[in-house]
Every structure is written in C-alpha cells, then in structure tokens.
PDB file of N, CA and C in Angstrom:
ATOM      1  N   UNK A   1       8.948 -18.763  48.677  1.00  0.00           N
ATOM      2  CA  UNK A   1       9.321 -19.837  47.789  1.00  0.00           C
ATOM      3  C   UNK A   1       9.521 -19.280  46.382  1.00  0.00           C
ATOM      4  N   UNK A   2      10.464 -19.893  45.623  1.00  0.00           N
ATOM      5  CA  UNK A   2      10.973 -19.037  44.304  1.00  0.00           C
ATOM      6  C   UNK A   2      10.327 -19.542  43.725  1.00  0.00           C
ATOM      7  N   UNK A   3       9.484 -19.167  42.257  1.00  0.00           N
ATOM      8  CA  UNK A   3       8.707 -19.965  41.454  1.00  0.00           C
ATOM      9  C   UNK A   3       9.669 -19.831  40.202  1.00  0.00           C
ATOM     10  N   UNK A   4       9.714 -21.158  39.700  1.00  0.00           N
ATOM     11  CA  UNK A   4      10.502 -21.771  38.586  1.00  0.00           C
ATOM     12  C   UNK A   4       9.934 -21.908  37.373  1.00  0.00           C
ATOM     13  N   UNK A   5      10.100 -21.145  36.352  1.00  0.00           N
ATOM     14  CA  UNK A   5       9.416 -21.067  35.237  1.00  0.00           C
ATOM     15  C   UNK A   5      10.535 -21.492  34.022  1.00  0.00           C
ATOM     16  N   UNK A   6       9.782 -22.477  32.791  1.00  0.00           N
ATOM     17  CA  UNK A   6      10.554 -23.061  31.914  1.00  0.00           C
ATOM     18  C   UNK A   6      10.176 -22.409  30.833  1.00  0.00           C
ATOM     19  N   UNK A   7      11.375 -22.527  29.598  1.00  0.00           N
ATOM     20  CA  UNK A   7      10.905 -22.085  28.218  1.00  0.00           C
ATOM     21  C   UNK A   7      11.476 -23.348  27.628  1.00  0.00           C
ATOM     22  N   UNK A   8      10.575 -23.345  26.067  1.00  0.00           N
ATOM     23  CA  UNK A   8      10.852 -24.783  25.253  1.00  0.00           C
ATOM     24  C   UNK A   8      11.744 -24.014  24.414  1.00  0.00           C
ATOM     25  N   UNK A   9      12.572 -24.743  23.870  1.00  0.00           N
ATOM     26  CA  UNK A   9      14.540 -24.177  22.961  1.00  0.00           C
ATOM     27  C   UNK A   9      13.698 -25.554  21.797  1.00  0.00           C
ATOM     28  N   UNK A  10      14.119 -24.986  20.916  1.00  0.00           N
ATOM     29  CA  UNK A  10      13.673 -25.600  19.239  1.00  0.00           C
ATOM     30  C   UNK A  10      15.189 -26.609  19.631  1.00  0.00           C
ATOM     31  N   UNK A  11      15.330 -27.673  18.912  1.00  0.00           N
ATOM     32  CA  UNK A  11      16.247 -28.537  18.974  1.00  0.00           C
ATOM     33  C   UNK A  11      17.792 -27.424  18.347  1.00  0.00           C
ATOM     34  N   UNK A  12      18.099 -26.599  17.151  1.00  0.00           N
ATOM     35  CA  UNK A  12      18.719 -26.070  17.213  1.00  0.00           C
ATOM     36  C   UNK A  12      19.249 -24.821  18.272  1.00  0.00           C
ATOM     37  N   UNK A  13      18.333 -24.505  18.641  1.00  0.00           N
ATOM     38  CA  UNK A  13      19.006 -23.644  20.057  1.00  0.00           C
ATOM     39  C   UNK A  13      19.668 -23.958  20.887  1.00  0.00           C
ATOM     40  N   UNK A  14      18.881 -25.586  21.052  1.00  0.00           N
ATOM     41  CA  UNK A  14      19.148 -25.829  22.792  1.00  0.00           C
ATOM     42  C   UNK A  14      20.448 -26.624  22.254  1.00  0.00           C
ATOM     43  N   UNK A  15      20.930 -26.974  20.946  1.00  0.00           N
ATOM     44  CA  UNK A  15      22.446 -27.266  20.220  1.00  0.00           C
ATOM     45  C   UNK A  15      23.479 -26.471  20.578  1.00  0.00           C
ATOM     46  N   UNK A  16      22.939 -25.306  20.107  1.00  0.00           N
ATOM     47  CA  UNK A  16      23.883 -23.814  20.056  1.00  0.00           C
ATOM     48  C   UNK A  16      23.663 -23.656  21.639  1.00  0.00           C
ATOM     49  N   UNK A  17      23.480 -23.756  22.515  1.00  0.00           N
ATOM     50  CA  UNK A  17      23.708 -23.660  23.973  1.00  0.00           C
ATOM     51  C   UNK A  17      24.803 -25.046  24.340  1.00  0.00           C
ATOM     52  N   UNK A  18      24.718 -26.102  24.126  1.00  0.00           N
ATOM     53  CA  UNK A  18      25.731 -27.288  24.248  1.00  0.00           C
ATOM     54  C   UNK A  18      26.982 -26.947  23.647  1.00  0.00           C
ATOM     55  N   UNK A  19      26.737 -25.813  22.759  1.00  0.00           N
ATOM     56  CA  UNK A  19      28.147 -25.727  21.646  1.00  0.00           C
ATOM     57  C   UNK A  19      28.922 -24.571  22.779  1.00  0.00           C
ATOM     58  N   UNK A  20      27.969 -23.819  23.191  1.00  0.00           N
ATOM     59  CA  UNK A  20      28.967 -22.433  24.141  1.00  0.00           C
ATOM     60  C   UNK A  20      29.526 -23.007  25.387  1.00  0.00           C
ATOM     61  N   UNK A  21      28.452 -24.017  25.741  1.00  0.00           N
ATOM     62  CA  UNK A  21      28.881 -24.790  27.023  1.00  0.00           C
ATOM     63  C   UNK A  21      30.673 -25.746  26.869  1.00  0.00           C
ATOM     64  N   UNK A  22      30.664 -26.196  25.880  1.00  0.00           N
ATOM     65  CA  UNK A  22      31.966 -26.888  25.187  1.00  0.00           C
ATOM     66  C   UNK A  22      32.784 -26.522  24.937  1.00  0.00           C
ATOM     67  N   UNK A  23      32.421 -24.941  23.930  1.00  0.00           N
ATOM     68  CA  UNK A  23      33.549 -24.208  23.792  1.00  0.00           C
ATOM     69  C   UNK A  23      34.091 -23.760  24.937  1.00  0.00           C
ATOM     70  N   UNK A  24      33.550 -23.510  26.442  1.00  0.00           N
ATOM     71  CA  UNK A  24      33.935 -22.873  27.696  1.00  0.00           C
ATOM     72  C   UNK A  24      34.757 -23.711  28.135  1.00  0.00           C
ATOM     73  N   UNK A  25      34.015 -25.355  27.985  1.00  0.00           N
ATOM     74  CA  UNK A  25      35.049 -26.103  28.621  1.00  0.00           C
ATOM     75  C   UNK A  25      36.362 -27.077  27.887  1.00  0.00           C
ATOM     76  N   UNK A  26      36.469 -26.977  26.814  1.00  0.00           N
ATOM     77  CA  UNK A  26      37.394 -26.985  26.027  1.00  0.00           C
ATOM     78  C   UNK A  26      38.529 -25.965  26.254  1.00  0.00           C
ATOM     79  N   UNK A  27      38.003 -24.633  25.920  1.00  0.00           N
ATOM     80  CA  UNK A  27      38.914 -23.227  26.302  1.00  0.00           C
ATOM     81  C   UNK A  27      39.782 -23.643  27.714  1.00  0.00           C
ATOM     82  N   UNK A  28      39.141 -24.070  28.600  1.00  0.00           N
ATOM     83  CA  UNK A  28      39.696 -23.869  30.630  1.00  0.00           C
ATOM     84  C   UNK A  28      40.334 -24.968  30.028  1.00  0.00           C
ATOM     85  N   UNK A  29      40.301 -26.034  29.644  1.00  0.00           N
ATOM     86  CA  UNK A  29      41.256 -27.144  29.648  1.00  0.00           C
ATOM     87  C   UNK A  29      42.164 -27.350  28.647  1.00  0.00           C
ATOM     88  N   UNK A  30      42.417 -26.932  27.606  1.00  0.00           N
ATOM     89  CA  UNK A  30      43.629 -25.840  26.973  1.00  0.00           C
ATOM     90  C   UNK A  30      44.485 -25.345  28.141  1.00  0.00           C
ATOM     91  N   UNK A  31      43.820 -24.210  27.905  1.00  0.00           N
ATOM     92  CA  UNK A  31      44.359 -23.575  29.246  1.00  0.00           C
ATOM     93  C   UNK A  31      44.953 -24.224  30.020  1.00  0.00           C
ATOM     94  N   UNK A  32      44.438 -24.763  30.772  1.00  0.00           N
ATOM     95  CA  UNK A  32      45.251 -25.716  32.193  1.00  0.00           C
ATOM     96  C   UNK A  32      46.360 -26.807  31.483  1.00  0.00           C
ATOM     97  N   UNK A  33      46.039 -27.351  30.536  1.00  0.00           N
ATOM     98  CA  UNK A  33      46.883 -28.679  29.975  1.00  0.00           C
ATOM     99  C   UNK A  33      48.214 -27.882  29.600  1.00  0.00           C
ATOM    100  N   UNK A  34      48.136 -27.253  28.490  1.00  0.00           N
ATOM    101  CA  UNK A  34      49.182 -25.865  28.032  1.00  0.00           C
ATOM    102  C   UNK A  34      50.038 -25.910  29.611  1.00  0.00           C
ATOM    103  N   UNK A  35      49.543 -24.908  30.750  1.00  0.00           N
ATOM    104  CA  UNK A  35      49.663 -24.406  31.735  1.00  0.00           C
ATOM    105  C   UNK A  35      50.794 -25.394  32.592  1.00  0.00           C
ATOM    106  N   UNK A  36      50.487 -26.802  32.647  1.00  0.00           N
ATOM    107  CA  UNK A  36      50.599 -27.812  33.412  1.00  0.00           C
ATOM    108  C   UNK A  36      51.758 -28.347  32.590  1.00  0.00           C
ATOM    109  N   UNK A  37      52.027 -28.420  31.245  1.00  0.00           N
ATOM    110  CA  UNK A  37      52.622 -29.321  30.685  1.00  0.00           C
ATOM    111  C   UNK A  37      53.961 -28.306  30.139  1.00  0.00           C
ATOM    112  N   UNK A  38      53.539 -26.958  29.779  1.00  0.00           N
ATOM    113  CA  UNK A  38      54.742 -25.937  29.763  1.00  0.00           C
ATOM    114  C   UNK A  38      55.191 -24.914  30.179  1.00  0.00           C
ATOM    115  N   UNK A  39      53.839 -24.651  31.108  1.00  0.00           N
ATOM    116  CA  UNK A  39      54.170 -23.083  31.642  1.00  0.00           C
ATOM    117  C   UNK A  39      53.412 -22.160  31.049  1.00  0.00           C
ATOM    118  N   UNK A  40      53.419 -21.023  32.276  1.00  0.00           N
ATOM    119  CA  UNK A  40      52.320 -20.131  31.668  1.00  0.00           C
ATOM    120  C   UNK A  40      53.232 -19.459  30.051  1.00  0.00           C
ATOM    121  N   UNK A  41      52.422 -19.036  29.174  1.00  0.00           N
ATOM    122  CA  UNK A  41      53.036 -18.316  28.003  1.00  0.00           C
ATOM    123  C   UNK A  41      51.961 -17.020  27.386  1.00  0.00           C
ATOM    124  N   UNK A  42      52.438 -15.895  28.052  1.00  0.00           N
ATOM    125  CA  UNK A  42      51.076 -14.556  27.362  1.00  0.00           C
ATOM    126  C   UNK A  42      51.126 -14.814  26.013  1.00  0.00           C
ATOM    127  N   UNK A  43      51.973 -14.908  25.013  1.00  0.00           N
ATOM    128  CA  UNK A  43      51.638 -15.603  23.551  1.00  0.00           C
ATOM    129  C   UNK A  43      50.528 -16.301  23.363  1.00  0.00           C
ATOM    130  N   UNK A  44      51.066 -17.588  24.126  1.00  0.00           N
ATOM    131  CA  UNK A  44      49.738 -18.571  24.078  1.00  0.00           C
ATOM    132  C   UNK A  44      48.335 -18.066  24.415  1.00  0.00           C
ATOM    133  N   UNK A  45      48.727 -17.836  25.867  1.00  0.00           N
ATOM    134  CA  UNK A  45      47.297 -17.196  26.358  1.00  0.00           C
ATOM    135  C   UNK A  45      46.663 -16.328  24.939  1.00  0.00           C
ATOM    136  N   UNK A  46      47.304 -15.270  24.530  1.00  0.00           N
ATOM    137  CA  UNK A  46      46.330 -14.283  23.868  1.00  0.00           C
ATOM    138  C   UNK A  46      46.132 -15.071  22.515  1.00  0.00           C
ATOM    139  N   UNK A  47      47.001 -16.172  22.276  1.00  0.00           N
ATOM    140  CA  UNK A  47      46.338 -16.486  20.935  1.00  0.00           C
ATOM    141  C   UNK A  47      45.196 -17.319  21.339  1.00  0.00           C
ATOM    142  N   UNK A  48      45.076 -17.977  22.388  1.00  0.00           N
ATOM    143  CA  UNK A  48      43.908 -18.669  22.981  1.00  0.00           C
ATOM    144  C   UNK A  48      42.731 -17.854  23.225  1.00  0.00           C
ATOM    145  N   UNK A  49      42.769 -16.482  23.720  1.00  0.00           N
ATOM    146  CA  UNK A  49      41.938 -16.289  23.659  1.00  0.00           C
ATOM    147  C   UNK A  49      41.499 -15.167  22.919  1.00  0.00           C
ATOM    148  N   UNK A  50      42.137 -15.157  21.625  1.00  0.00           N
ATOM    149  CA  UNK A  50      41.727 -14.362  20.005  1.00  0.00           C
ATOM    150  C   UNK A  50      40.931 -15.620  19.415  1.00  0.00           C
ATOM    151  N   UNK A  51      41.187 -16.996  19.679  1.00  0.00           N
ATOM    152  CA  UNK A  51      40.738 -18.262  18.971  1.00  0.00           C
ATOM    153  C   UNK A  51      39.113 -18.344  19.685  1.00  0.00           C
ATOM    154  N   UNK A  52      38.817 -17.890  21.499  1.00  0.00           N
ATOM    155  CA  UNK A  52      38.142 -18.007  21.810  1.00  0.00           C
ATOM    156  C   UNK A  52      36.672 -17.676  21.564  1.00  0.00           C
ATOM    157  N   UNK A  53      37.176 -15.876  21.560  1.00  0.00           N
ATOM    158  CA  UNK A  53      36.557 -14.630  21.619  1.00  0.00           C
ATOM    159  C   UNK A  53      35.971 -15.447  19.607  1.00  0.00           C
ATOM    160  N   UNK A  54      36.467 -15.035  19.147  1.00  0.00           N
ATOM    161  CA  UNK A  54      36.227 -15.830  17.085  1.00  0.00           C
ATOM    162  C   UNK A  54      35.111 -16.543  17.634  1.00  0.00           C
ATOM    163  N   UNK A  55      35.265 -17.703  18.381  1.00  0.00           N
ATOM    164  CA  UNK A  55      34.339 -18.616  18.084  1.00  0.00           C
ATOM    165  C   UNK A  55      33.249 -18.457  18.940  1.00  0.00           C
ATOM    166  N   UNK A  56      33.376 -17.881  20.109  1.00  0.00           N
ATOM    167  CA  UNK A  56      32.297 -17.158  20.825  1.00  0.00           C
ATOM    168  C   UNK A  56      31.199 -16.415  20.335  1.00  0.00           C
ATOM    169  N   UNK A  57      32.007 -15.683  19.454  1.00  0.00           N
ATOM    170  CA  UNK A  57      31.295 -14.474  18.619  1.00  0.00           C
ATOM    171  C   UNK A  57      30.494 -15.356  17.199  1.00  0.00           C
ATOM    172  N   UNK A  58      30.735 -16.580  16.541  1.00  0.00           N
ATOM    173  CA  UNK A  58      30.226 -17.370  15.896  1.00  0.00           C
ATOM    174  C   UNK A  58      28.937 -17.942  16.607  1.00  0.00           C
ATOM    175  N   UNK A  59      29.269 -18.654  17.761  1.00  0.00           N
ATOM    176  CA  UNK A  59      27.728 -19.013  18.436  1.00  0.00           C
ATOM    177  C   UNK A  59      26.930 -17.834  18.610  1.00  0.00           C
ATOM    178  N   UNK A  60      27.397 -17.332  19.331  1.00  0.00           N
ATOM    179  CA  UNK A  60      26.218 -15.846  19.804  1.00  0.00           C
ATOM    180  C   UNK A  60      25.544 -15.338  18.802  1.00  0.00           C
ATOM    181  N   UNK A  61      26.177 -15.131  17.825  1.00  0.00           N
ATOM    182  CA  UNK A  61      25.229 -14.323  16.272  1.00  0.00           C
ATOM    183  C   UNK A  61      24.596 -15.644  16.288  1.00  0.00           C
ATOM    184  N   UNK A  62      24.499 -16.502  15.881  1.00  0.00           N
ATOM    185  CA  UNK A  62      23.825 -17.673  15.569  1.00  0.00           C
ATOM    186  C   UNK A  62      23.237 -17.779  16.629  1.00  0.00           C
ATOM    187  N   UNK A  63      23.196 -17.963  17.756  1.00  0.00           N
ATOM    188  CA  UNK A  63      22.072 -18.191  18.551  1.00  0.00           C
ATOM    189  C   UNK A  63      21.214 -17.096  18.818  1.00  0.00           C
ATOM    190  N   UNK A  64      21.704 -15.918  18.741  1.00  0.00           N
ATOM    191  CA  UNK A  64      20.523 -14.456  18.576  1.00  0.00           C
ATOM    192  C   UNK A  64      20.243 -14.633  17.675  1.00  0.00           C
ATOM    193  N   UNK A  65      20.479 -15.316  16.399  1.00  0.00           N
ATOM    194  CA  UNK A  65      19.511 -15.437  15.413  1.00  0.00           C
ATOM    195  C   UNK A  65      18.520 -16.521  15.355  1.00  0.00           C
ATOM    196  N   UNK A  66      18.936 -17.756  15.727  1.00  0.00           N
ATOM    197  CA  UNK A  66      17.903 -18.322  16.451  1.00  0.00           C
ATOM    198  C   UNK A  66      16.400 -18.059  16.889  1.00  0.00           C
ATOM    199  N   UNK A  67      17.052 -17.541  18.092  1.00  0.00           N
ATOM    200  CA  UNK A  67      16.112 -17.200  19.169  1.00  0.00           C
ATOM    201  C   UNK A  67      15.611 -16.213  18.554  1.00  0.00           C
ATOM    202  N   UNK A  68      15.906 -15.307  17.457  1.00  0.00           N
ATOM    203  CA  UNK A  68      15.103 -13.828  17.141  1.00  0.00           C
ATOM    204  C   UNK A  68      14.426 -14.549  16.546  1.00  0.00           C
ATOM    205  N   UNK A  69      14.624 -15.074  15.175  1.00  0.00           N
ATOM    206  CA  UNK A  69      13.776 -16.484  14.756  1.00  0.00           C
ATOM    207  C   UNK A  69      12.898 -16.966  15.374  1.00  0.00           C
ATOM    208  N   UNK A  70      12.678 -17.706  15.974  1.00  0.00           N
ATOM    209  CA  UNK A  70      11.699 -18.273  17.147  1.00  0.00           C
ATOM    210  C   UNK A  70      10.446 -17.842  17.341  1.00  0.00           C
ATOM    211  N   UNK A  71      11.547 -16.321  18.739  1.00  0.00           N
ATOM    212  CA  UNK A  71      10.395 -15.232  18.531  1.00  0.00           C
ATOM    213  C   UNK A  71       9.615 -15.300  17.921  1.00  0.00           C
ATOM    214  N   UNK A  72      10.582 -14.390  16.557  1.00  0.00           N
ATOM    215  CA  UNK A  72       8.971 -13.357  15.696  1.00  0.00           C
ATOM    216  C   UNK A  72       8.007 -14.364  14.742  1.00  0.00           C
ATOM    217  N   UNK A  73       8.747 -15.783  14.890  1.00  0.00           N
ATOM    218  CA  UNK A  73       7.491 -17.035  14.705  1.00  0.00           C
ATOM    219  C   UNK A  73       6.567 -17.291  15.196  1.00  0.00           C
ATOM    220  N   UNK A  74       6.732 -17.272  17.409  1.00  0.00           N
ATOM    221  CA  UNK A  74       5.858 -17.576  17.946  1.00  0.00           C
ATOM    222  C   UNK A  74       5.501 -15.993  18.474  1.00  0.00           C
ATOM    223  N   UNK A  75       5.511 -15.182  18.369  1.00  0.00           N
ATOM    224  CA  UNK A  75       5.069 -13.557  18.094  1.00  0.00           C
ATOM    225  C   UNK A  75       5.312 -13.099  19.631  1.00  0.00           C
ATOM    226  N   UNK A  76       6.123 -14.234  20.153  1.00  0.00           N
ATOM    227  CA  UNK A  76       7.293 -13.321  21.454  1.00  0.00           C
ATOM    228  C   UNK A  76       8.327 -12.350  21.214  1.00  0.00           C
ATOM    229  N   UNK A  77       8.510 -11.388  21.880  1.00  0.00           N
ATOM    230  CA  UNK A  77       9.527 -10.618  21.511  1.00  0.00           C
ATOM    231  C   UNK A  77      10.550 -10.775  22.822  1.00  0.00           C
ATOM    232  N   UNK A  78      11.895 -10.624  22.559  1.00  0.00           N
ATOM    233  CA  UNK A  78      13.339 -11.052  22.678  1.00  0.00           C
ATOM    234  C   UNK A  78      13.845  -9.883  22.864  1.00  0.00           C
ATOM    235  N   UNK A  79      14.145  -9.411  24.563  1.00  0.00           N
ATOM    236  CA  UNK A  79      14.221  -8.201  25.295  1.00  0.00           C
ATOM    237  C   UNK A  79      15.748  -8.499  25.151  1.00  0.00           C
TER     238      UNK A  79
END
C-alpha cells in the first residue's frame, strides 16, 4: 500500500502553483484555437512559445523563492 504524505503551501505558493497550472492551460488552448481557426503557423508557434517559456520563467523564480522562503523560516531545507 503506497503511503500518502501532505505538505502545507503558505497561501502565496499554493497561488503561484494555480498561476503555472493556467498558464499551461491557457498556452494548449491558444494553441489549438490559433490551430483550428487558421492553421498551423511556425511563426506563431515560436512566438507562442518565446511568450510561454517568459512567463514560465516568471513563476518558477517566484515560486523557488517562495518555497526557499518558507524553508529557511520553518528551518526545512529545499533539495
């Protein structure tokens, strides 16, 4: 039997996790709408995903800072 273990996310973390989750599904449905309504376009695509990768890279620093935050508050360390 697998044992299921939880961690508590400070209200801003568990934000910055809803925000990557959105940006993913925002991104695929771009994508598909674009896709569906004009055709594939590598233009598009790569400017879609230069717009992606930007804002990807905005959550992630912010949420490793977060969570490093957290951490060295509650004197866990963040492998």
């Amino acid at each position: 039997m697998t044992e299921i273990k939880t961690i508590t996310l400070c209200k801003e973390t568990a934000e910055l996790f809803d925000c990557k989750k959105k940006l993913d599904e925002c991104f695929n449905t771009l994508g598909k709408v674009h896709e569906t309504l004009l055709g594939y376009d590598k233009a598009f695509e790569d400017s879609l995903d230069n717009a992606y990768i930007a804002m990807n890279d905005v959550i992630m620093h912010l949420l490793s800072e977060q969570i490093d935050t957290n951490s060295t508050e509650s004197n866990y360390k963040v492998i």
